[in-house]
Protein backbone atom coordinates (compact mmCIF):
# COMPACT_ATOMS: atom_id res chain seq x y z
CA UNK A 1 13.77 6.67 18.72
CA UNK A 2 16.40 7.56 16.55
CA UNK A 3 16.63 7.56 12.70
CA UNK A 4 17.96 4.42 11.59
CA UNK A 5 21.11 4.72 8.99
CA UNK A 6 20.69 3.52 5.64
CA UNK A 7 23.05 0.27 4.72
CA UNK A 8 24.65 -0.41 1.47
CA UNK A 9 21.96 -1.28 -0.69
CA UNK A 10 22.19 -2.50 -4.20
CA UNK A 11 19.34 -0.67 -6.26
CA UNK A 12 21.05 2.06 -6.08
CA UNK A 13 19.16 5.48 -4.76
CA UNK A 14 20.86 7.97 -2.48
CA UNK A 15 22.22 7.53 1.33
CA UNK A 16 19.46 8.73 3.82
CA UNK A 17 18.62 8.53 6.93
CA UNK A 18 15.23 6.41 7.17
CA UNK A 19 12.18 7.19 10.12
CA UNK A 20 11.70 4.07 12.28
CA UNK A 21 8.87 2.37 10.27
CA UNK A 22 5.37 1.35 11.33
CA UNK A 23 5.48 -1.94 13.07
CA UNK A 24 2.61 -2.05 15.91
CA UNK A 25 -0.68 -0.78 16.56
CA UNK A 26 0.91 1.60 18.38
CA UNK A 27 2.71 3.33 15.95
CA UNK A 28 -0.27 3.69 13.94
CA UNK A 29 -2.02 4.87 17.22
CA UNK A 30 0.62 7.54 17.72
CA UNK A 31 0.04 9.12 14.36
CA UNK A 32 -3.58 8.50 14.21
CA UNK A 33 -3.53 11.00 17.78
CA UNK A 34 -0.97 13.46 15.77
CA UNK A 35 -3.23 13.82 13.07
CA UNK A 36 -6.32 14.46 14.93
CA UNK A 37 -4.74 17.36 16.73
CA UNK A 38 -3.81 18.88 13.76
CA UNK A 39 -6.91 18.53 11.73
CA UNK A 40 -10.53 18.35 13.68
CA UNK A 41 -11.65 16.51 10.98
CA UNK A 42 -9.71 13.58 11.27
CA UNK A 43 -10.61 13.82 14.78
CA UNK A 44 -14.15 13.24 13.68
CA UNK A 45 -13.43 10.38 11.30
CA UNK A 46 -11.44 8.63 14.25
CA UNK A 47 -14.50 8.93 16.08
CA UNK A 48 -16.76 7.23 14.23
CA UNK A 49 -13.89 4.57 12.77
CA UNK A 50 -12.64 3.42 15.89
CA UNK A 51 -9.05 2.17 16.41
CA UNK A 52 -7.16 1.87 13.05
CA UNK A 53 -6.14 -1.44 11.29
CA UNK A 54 -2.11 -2.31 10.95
CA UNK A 55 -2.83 -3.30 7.61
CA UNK A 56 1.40 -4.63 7.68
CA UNK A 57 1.87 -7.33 4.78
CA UNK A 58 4.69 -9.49 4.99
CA UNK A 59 7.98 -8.13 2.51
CA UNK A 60 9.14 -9.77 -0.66
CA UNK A 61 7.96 -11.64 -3.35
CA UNK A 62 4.47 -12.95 -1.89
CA UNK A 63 3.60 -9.25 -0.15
CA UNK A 64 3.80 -7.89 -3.71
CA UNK A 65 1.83 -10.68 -5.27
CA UNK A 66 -0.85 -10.02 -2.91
CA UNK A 67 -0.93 -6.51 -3.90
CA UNK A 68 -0.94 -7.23 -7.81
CA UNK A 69 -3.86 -9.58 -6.87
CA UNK A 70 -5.55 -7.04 -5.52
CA UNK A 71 -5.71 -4.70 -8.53
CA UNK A 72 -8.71 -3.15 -9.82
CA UNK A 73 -10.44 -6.22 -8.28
CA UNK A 74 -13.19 -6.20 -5.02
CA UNK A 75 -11.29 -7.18 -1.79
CA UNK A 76 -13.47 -10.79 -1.59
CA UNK A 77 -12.28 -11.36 -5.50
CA UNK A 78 -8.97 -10.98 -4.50
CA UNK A 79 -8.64 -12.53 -1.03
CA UNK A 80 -10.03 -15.58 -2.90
CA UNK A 81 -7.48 -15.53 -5.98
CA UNK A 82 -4.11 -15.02 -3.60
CA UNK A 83 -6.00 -18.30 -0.83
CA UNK A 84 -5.94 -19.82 -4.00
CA UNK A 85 -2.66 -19.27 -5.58
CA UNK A 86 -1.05 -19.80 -1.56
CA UNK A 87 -2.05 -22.91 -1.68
CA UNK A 88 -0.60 -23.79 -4.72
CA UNK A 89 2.38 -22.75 -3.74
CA UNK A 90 2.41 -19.93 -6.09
CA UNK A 91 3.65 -17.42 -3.85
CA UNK A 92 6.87 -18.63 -4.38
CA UNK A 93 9.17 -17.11 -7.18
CA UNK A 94 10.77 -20.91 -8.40
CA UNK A 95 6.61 -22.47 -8.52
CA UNK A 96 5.73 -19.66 -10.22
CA UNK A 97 8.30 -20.50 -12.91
CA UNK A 98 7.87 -23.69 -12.77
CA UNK A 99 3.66 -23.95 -13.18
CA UNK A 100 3.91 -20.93 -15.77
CA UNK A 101 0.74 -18.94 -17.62
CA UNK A 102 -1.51 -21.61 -16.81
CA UNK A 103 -0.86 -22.43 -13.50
CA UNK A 104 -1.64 -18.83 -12.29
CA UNK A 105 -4.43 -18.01 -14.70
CA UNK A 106 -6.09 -21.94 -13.38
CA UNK A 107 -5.86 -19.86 -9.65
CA UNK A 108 -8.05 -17.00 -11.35
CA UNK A 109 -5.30 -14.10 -12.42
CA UNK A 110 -5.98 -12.53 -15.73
CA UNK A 111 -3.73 -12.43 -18.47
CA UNK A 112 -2.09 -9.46 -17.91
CA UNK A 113 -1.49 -10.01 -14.13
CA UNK A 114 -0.35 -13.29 -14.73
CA UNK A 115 2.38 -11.80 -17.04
CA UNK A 116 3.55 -9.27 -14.58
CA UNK A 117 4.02 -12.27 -11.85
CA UNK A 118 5.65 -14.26 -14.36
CA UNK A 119 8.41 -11.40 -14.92
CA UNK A 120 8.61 -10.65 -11.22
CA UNK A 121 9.49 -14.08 -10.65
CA UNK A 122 12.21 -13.70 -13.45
CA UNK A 123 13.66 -11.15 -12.32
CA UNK A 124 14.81 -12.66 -9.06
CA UNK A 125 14.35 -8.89 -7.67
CA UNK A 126 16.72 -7.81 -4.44
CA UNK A 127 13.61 -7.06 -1.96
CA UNK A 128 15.79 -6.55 0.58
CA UNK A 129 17.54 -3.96 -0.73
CA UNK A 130 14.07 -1.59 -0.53
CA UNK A 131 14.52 -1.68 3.20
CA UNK A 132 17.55 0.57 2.70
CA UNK A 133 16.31 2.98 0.54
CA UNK A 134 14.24 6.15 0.63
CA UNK A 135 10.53 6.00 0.12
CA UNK A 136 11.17 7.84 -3.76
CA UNK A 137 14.13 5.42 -4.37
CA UNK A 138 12.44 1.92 -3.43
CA UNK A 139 8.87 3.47 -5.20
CA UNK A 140 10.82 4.38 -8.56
CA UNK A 141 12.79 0.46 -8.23
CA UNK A 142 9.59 -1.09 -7.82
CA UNK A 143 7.93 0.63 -10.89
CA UNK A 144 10.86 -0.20 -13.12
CA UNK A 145 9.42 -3.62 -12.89
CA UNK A 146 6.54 -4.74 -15.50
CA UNK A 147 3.38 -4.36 -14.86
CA UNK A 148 4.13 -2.12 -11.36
CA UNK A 149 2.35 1.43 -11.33
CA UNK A 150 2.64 4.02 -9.06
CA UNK A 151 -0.06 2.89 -6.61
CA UNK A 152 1.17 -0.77 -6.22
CA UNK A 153 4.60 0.84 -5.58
CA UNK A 154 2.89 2.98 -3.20
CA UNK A 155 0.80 0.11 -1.61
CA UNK A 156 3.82 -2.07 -1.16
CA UNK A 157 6.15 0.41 0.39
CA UNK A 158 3.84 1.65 3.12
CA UNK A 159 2.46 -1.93 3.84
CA UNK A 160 5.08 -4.11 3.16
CA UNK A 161 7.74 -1.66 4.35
CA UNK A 162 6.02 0.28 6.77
CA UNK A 163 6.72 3.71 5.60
CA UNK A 164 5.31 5.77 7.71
CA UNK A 165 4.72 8.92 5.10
CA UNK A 166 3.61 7.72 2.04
CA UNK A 167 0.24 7.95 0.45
CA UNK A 168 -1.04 7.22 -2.57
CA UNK A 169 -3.29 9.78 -3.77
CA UNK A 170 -4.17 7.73 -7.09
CA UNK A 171 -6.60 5.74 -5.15
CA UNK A 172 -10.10 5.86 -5.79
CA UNK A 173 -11.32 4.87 -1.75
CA UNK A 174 -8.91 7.71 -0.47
CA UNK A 175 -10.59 10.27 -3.16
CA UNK A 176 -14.01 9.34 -2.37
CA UNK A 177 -13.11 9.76 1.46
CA UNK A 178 -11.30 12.99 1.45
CA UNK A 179 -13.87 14.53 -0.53
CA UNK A 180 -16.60 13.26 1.78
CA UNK A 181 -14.66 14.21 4.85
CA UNK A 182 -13.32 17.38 3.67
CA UNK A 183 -17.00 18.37 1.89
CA UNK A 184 -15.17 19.07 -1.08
CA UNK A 185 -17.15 19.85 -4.03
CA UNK A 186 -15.82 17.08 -6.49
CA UNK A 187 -13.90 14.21 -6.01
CA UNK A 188 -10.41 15.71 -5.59
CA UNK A 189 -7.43 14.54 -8.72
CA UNK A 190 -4.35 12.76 -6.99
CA UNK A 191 -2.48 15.79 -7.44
CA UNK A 192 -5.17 17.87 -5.72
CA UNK A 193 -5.30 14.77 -3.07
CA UNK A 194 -1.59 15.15 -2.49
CA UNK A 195 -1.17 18.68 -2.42
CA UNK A 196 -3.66 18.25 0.67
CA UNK A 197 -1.61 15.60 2.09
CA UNK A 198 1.69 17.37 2.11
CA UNK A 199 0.22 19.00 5.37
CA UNK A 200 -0.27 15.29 7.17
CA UNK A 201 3.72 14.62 6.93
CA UNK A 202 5.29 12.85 8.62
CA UNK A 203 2.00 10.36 9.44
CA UNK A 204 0.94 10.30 5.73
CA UNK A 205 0.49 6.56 5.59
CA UNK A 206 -1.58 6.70 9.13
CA UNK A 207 -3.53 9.80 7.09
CA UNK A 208 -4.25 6.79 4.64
CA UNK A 209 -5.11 4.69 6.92
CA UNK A 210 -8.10 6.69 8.34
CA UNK A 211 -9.28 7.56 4.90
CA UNK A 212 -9.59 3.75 4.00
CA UNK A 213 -11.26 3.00 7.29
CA UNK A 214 -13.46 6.35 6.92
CA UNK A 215 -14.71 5.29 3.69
CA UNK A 216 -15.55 2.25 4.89
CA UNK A 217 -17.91 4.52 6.95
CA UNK A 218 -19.26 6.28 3.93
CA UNK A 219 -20.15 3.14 2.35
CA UNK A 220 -21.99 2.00 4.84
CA UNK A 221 -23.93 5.14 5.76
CA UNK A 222 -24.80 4.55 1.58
CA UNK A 223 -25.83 1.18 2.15
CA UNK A 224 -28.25 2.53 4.85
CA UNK A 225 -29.43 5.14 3.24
């Protein structure tokens, strides 16, 4: 499939030519197989994982919400916090501005995160415009935005986008995973993580993908243990 062309977009960033993104299973299948050629390893983590997840969120406004909700909180914590704030209606930049501080923090966001979804819904952000950029460009817009940190910038563009070469070597899971799967001595440092990474391009985000599943795995064997 050819490289689509980048459009006009209007958060700036430079013209580039942008990979097909991740859309299907398949997709992910296809660089799930290219990465266990490459490295045994993930080979052996495919193995025991199975078939790996889509994990695609829907763009915009409400697929970044459900990635703030999900900050440094367990996944049941924040399943139940963005069900909640759905059905308010609170996934919606104008209810959001119109039910305020209290509205979200009733629907269980802390202070903080509550803050940072107030100003995105201020800041009536061009979404759109992210599907024209590179992966560095749309990151570096997102984090310009209160309360958005490298790793929600991350998350959003490889989910929400479907970037299929991004991974976000901040995370904690994908640590813990690599240095099980990799017997590495210590839990590797993002840079360490992404140093390691560089040789997974151009299925980074698929390379993420197994590590989440994989330490799924770990956790498990733990819990048996």
């Amino acid at each position: 499939m050819p490289d689509q062309p980048r459009r006009d977009a209007g958060l700036g960033g430079t013209a580039v030519n942008l990979a097909p993104p991740i859309t299907c299973d398949a997709d992910v299948a296809e660089g799930a197989a290219w990465l266990a050629e490459r490295e045994p390893r993930f080979a052996m983590a495919l193995a025991q994982t199975g078939p790996l997840p889509l994990r695609l969120r829907p763009p915009g406004f409400a697929g970044l919400l459900d990635i703030i909700v999900g900050q440094q909180v367990s996944v049941a914590s924040a399943r139940a916090i963005y069900a909640r704030l759905v059905t308010a209606g609170l996934d919606h930049p104008a209810n959001v501005l119109r039910s305020g501080d209290d509205g979200l923090r009733a629907a269980g966001l802390s202070r903080p995160k509550a803050r940072y979804v107030l100003a995105l819904a201020e800041r009536d952000f061009d979404f759109d415009a992210l599907h024209c950029l590179s992966d560095d460009d749309a990151i570096a817009a997102l984090i310009a935005m209160p309360g958005i940190g490298p790793w929600t910038a991350q998350v959003y563009v490889m989910f929400c986008l479907g970037r299929r070469d991004v991974f976000p070597s901040g995370d904690l899971a994908l640590q813990e995973a690599a240095r099980g799967l990799f017997d590495l001595p210590a839990r590797p440092t993002p840079k360490d993580l992404s140093a390691m990474a560089a040789a997974w391009s151009p299925w980074r985000s698929v390379a993420a993908r197994l590590l989440f599943a994989y330490y799924r795995v770990l956790k498990q064997k733990e819990g048996l243990s």
